[in-house]
Each structure stands twice: as structure tokens, then as C-alpha cells.
Protein backbone atom coordinates (compact mmCIF):
# COMPACT_ATOMS: atom_id res chain seq x y z
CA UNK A 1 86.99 45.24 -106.16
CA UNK A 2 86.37 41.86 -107.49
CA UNK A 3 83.20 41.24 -109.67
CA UNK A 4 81.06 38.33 -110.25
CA UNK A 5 81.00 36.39 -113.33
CA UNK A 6 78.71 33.00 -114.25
CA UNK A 7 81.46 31.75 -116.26
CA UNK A 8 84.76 31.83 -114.83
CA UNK A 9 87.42 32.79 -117.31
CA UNK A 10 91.32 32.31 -116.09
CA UNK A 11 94.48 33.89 -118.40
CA UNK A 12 97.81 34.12 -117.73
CA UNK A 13 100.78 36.34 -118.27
CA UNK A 14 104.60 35.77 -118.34
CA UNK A 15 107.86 37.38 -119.11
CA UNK A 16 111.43 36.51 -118.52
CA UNK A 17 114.95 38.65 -118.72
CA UNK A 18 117.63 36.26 -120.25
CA UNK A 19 121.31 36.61 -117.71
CA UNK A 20 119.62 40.27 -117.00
CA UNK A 21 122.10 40.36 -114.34
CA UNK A 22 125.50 41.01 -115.17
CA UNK A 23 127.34 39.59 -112.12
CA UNK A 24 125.84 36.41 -111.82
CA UNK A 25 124.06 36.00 -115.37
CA UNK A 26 120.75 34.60 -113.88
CA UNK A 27 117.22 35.44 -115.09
CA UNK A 28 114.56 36.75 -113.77
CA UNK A 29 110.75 35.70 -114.26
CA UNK A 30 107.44 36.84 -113.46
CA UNK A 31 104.01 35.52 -114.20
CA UNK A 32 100.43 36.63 -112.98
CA UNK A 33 97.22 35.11 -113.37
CA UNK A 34 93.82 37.06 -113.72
CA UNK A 35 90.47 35.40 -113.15
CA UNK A 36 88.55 37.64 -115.96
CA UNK A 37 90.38 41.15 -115.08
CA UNK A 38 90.93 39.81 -111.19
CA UNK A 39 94.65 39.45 -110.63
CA UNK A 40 94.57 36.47 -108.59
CA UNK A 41 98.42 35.07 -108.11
CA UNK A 42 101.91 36.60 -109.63
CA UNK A 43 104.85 36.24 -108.83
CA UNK A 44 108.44 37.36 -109.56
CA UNK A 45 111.76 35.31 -109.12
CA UNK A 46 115.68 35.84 -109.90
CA UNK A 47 116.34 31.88 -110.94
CA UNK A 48 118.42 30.14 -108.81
CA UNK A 49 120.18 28.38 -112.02
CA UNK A 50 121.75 29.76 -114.81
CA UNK A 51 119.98 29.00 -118.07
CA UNK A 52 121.88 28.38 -121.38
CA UNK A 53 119.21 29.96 -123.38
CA UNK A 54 116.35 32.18 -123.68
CA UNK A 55 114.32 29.54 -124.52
CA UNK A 56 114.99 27.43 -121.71
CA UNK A 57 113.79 30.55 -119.53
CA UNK A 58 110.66 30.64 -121.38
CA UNK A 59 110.07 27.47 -120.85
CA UNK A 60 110.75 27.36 -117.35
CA UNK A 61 108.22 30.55 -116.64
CA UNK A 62 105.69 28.70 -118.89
CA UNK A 63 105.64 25.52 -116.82
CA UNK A 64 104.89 27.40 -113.90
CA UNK A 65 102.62 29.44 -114.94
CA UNK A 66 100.26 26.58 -116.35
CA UNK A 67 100.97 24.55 -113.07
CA UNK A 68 99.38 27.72 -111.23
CA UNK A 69 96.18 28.32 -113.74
CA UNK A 70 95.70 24.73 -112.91
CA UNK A 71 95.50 25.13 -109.70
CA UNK A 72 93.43 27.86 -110.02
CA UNK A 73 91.20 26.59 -111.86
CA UNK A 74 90.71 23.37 -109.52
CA UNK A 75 90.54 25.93 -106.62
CA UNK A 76 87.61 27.58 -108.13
CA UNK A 77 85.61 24.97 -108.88
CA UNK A 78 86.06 23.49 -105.52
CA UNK A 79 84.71 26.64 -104.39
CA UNK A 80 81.79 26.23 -106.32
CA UNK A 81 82.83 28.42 -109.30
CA UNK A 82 81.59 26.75 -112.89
């Protein structure tokens, strides 16, 4: 059940598994947003590429995970959330 809030409060969450599979080596990501304790979006991915590094991985799952609370956030306030 989603609650009301005056404020709205947004947070996200993201984790990555460097080459976790051993055929192909390619990571897998997931992120999820919450708008207080509302999950709003997630999502989980095997990566099409394979990264050099854990912290390219990171990265990657970071950038998308601030594109989405972004547009969240506009979404909300569009909807008349402050």
C-alpha cells in the first residue's frame, strides 16, 4: 500500500556482480528506487559488454541509477508532488 507524504523523499539502491558468469564473464546489475519506503522502479540486467573492472561496473549501475531518480523526481513533481 503506498502512503502519503508532504515531502517527497527519493533513495536509491544498487549492486553489481563483477564477470559473475563464468562462460561469458559479463556482469550483472540491479538498482531500485524507493519514494520514502515505496519501491517505485528496479531493475536487473546481465550487461551486454564485458567490463575490465569492478569499478567500471559500479560506475555503469551508478549512472543509471541517478538518470532514473532524476526522472523520478521530475515525474513527481509534474504530478504535483513537492
Amino acid at each position: 500500500m503506498y502512503k502519503k507524504y508532504e515531502h517527497v523523499y527519493i533513495s536509491g539502491y544498487s549492486d553489481s556482480g563483477y564477470a559473475g558468469d563464468r562462460e561469458d564473464r559479463e556482469s550483472t546489475t540491479g538498482y531500485g528506487t524507493f519514494v520514502r519506503e515505496n519501491l517505485m522502479t528496479w531493475r536487473s540486467k546481465k550487461q551486454d559488454v564485458v567490463s575490465r573492472s569492478s569499478a567500471k561496473v559500479e560506475y555503469r549501475v551508478m549512472a543509471h541509477i541517478s538518470c532514473e531518480m532524476v526522472w523520478l523526481k521530475n515525474l513527481l513533481m509534474e504530478l504535483g508532488f513537492r
